[in-house]
Protein backbone atom coordinates (compact mmCIF):
# COMPACT_ATOMS: atom_id res chain seq x y z
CA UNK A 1 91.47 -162.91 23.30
CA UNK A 2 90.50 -166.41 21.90
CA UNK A 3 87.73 -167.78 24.56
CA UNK A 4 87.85 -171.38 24.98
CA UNK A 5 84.25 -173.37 25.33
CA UNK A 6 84.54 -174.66 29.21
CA UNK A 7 82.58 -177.97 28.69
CA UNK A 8 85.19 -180.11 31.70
CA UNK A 9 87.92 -178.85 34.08
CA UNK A 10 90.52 -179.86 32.05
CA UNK A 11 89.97 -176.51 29.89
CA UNK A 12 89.96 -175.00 32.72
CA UNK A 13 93.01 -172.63 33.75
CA UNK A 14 93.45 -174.40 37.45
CA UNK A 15 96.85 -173.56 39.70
CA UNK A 16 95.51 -175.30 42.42
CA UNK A 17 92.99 -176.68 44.16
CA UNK A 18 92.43 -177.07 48.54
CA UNK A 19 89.58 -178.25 50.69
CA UNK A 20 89.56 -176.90 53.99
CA UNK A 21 87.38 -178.15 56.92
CA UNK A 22 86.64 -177.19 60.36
CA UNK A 23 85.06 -178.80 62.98
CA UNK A 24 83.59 -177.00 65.87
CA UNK A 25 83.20 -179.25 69.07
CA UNK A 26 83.09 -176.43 71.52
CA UNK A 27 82.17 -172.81 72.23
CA UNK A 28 81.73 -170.51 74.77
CA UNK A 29 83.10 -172.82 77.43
CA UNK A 30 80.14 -175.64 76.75
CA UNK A 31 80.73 -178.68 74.93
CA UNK A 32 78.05 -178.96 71.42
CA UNK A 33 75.72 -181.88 71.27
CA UNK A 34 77.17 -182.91 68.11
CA UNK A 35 80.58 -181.23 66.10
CA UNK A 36 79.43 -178.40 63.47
CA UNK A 37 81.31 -179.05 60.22
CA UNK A 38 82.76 -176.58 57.87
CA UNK A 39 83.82 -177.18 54.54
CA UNK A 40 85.87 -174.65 51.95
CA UNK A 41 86.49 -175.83 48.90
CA UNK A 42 88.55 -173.98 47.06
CA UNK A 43 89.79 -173.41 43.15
CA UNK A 44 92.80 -170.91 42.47
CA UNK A 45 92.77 -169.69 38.49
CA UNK A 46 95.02 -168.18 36.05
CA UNK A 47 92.85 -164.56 35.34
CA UNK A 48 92.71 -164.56 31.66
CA UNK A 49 91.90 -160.91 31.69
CA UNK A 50 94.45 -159.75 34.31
CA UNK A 51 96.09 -156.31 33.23
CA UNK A 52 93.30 -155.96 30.44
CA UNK A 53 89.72 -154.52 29.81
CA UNK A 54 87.43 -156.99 28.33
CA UNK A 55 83.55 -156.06 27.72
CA UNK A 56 82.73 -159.89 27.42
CA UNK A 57 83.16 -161.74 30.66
CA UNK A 58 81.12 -164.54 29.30
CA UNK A 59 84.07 -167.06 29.21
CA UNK A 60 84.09 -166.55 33.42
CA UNK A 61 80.37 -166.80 33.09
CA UNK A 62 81.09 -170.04 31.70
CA UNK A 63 83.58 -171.64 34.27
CA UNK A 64 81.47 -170.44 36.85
CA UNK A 65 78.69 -173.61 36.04
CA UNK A 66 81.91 -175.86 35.57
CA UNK A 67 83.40 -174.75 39.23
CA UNK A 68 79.89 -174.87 40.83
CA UNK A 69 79.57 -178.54 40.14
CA UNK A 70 83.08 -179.52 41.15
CA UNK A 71 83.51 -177.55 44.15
CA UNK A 72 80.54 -178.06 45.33
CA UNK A 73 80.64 -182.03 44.67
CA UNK A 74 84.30 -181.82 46.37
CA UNK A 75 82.57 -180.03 49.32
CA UNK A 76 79.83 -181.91 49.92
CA UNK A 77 81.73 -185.19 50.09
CA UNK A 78 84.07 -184.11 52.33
CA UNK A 79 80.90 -183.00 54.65
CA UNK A 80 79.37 -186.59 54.26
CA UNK A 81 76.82 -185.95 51.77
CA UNK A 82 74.22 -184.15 50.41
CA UNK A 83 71.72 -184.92 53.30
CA UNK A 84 73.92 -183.15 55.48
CA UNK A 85 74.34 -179.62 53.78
CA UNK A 86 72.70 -177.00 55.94
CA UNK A 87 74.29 -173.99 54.80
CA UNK A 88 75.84 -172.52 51.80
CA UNK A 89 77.87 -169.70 50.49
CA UNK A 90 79.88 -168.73 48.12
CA UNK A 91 82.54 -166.29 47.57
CA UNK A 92 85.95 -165.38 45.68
CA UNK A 93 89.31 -162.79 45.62
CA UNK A 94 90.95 -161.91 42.84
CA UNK A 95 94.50 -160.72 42.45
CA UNK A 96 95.51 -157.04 41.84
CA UNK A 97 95.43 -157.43 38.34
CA UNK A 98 91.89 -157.85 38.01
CA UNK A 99 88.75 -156.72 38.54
CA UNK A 100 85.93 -157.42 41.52
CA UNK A 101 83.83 -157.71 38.14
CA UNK A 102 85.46 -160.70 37.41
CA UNK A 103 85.13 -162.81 40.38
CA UNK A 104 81.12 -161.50 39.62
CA UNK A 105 81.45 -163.25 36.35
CA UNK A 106 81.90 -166.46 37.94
CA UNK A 107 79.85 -166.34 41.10
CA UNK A 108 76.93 -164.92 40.02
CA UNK A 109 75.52 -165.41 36.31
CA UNK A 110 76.10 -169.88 36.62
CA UNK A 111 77.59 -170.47 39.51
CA UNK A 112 74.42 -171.11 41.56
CA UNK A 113 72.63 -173.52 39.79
CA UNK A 114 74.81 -176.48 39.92
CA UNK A 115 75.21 -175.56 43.59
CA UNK A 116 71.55 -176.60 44.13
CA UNK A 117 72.27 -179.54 41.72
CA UNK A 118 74.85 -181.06 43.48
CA UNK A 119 73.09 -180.34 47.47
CA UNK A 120 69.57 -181.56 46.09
CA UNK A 121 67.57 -178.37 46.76
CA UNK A 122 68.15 -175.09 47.93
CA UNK A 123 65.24 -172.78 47.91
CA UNK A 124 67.02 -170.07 49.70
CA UNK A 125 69.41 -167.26 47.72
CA UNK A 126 72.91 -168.04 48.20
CA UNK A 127 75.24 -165.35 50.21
CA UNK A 128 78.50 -164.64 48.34
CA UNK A 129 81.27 -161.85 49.03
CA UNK A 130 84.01 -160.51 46.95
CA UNK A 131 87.23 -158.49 47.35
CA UNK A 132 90.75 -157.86 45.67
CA UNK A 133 93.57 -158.67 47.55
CA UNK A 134 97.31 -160.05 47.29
CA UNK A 135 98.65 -163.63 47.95
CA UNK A 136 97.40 -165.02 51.66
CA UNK A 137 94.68 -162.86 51.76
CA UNK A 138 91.35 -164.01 53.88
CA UNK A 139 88.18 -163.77 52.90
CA UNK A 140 84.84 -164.38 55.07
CA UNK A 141 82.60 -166.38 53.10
CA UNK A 142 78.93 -165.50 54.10
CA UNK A 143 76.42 -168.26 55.01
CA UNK A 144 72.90 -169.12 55.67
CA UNK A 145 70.03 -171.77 55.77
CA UNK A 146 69.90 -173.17 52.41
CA UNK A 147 65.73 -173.09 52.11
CA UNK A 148 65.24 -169.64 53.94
CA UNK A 149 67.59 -167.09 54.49
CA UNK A 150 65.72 -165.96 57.54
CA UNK A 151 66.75 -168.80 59.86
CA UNK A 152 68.68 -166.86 61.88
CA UNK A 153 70.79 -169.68 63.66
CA UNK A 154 72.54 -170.29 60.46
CA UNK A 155 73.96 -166.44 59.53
CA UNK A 156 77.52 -167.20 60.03
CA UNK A 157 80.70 -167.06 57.54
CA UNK A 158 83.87 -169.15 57.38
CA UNK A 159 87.15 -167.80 57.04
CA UNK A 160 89.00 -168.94 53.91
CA UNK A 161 92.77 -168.40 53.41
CA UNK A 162 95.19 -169.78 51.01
CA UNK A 163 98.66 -168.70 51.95
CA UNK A 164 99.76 -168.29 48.14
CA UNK A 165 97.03 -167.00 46.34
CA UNK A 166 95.47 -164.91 44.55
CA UNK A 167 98.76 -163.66 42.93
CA UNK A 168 98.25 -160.38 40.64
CA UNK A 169 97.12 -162.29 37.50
CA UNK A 170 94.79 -164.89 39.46
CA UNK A 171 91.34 -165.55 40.96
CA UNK A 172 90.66 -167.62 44.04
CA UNK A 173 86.85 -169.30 44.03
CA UNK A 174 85.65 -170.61 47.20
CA UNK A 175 82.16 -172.42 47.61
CA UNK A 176 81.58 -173.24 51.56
CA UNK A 177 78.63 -175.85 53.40
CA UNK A 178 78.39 -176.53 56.52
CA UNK A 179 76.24 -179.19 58.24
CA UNK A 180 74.58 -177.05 61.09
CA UNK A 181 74.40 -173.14 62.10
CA UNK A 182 76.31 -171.18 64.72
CA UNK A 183 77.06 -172.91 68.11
CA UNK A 184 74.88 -172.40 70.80
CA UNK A 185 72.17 -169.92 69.18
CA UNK A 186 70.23 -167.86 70.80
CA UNK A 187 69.41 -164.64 69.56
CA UNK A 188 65.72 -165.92 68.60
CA UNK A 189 63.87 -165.23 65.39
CA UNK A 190 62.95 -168.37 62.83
CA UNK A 191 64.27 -171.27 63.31
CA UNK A 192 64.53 -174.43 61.50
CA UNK A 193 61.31 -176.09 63.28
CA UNK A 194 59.37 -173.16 62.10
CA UNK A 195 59.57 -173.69 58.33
């Protein structure tokens, strides 16, 4: 297989892209002092190593730092900004013609930095999940405080679905921010104020 130097997204091998957000207003019967935002933004890619063994995964390693950057620019404009990022997560499904290894490829190795980049910080790791699955598949992307994982009003996840993908020969990345934790907490432990 001929591995192509990712240097834009236009060497990238994009189906499709989708943003979705969700704003949470109310919970639990109580109205929130202000909305919690959700943002998914998600890429859907041809697999180039659907069907096949490959040793090398370093051409996934490589789009990983390309998507990073753009989904994570895409998300955070659609949440109003950098200043506004709270949370973060990332995660990814790939089709039945791959391997969990390869979503790995992309979230893990290159994926994070530009993440960090394009928030302006982010001491804190960054959740991820991954699974296999078929076309309209959901995944629950994992998130937490983006300067200490401990916070524990910010553990939450987001659902992300898209109804076509992955197919069997494609992988579906999803980076997720929201702009506040889970409504109403109040299980205790560290909070923002105590950092």
């Amino acid at each position: 297989m001929t591995s192509l130097l990712i240097t834009d997204m236009a060497n990238l091998p994009i189906q499709r892209w989708t943003t979705v957000t969700e704003s949470i207003e109310r919970e639990g019967g109580r109205e929130l002092e202000s909305p919690i935002s959700k943002v998914a933004a998600v890429a859907v890619l041809s697999n180039p190593y659907a069907g096949s063994w490959e040793e090398d995964l370093s051409e996934l390693t490589e789009w990983g730092e390309v998507l990073g950057e753009k989904l994570t620019s895409t998300a955070v404009a659609e949440l109003g900004g950098e200043e506004a990022v709270e949370s973060y997560g990332k995660g990814g499904i790939v089709g039945v013609d791959g391997e969990r290894e390869h979503v790995a490829a992309i979230l893990h190795p290159e994926l994070g930095a530009p993440m960090r980049d394009e928030i302006g910080g982010g001491e804190a790791i960054i959740p991820s999940t991954k699974k296999m699955g078929t076309p309209g598949t959901t995944i629950d992307v994992p998130v937490h405080y983006k300067d200490d994982e401990w916070v524990a009003s910010h553990w939450d996840a987001m659902e992300v679905r898209v109804p076509d993908a992955p197919r069997p020969s494609e992988i579906l990345i999803a980076v997720v921010l929201t702009d506040g934790g889970r409504p109403h907490p109040r299980i205790g432990g560290k909070g923002i104020d105590d950092l």
